[in-house]
Protein backbone atom coordinates (compact mmCIF):
# COMPACT_ATOMS: atom_id res chain seq x y z
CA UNK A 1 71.58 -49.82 69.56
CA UNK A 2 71.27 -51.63 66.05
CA UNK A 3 67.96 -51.52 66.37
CA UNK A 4 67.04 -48.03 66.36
CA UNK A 5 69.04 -47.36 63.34
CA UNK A 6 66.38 -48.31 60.67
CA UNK A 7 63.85 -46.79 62.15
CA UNK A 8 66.15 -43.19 62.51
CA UNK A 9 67.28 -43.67 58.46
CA UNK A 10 63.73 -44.05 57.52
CA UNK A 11 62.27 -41.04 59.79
CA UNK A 12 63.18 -38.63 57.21
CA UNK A 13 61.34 -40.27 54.50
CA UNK A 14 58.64 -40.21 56.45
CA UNK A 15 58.36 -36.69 57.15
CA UNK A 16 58.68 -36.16 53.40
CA UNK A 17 55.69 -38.17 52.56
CA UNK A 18 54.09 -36.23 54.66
CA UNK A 19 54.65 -33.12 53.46
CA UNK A 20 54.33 -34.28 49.72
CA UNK A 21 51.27 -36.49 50.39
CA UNK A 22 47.45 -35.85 50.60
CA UNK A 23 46.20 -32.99 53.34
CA UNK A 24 44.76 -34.76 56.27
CA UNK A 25 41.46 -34.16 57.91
CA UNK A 26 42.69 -31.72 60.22
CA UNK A 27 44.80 -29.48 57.25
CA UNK A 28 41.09 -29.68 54.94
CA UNK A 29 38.92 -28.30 57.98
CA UNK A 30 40.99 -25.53 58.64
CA UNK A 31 41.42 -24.46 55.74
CA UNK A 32 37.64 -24.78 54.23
CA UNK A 33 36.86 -23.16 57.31
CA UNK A 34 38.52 -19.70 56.54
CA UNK A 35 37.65 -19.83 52.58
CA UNK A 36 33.95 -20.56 54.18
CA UNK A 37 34.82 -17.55 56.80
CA UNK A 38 36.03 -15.03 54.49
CA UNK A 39 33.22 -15.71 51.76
CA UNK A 40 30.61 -15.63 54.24
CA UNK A 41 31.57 -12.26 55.69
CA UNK A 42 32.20 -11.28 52.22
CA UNK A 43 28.37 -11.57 51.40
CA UNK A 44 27.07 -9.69 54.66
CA UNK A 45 26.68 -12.67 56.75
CA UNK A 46 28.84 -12.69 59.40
CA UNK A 47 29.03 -15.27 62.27
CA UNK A 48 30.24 -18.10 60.81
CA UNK A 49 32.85 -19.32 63.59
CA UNK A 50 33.57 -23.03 62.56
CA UNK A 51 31.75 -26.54 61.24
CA UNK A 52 29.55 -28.73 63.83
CA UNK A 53 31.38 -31.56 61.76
CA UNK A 54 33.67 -31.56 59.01
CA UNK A 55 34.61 -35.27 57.35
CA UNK A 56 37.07 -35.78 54.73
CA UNK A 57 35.85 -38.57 52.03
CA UNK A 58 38.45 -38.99 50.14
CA UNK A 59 41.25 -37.65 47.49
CA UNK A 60 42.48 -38.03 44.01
CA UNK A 61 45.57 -37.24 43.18
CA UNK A 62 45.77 -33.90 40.10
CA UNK A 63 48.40 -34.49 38.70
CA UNK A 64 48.93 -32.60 35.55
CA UNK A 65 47.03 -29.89 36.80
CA UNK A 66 49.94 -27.70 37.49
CA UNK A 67 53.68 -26.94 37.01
CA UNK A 68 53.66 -26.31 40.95
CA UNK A 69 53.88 -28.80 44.12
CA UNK A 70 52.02 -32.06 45.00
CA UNK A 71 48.11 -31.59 43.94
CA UNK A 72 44.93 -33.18 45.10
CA UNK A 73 41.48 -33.21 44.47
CA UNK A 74 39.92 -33.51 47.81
CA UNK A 75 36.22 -34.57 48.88
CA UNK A 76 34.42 -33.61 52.02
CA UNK A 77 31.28 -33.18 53.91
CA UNK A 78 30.57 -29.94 56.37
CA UNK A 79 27.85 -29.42 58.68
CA UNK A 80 27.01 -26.21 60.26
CA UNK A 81 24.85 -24.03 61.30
CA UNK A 82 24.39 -20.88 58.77
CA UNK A 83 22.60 -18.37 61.50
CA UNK A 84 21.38 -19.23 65.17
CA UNK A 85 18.44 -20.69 65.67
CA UNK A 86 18.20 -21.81 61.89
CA UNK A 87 18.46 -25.53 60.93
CA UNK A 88 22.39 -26.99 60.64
CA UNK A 89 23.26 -27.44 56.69
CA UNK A 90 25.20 -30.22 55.43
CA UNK A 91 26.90 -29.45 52.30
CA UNK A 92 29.14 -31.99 50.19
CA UNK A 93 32.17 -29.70 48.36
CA UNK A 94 35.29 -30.24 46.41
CA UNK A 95 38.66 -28.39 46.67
CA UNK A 96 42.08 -28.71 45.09
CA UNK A 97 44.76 -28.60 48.09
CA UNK A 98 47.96 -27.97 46.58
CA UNK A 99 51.41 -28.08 48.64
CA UNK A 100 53.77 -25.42 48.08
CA UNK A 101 56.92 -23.94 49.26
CA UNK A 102 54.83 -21.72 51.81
CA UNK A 103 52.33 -23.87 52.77
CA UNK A 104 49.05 -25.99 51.59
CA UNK A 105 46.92 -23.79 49.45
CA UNK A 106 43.17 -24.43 48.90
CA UNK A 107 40.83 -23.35 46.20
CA UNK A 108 37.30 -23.98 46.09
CA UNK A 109 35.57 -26.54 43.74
CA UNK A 110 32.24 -25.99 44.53
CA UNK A 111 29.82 -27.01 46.98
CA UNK A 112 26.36 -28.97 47.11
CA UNK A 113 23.73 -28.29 49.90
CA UNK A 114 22.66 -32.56 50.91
């Protein structure tokens, strides 16, 4: 029974640094995803339903940036396909994921076609 007891004192401060940490893969996709979504159908061109492939390359933290939660400077790379039948695109971006009381917020930092 000892043994279990370190590991239950430090499985809070776990799931803090995870909530205070960088997004993961998973949180970055789905949220470039609907910012991609929404901007897309904002422009007239609908159909955009997800990315072929979506990889996260790495993160930096902000710090500084705001008075609000944990920020980071994340970079990825997302393939898809713009319009069926057309070529996939690959394009490298940058976006600030910042954690707040209501969630992880994203806000784009500009993407370039590879």
């Amino acid at each position: 029974m000892m043994l279990f007891r370190p590991a239950l004192a430090l499985a809070p401060c776990l799931m803090l640094a995870a909530c205070s940490g960088e997004p993961s893969e998973s949180d970055m996709r789905t949220l470039v995803e609907g910012h991609t979504r929404k901007a897309l159908e904002s422009k007239g061109t609908g159909g955009f339903r997800q990315f072929d492939e979506f990889r996260k390359q790495g993160c930096v933290d902000a710090r500084g940036k705001s008075a609000g939660g944990a920020q980071f400077d994340c970079y990825y790379a997302a393939t898809f396909t713009p319009q069926p039948g057309r070529p996939a695109v690959t394009v490298n971006g940058k976006g600030r994921f910042t954690r707040t009381d209501k969630g992880l917020l994203f806000e784009d930092l500009g993407a370039q076609p590879k």
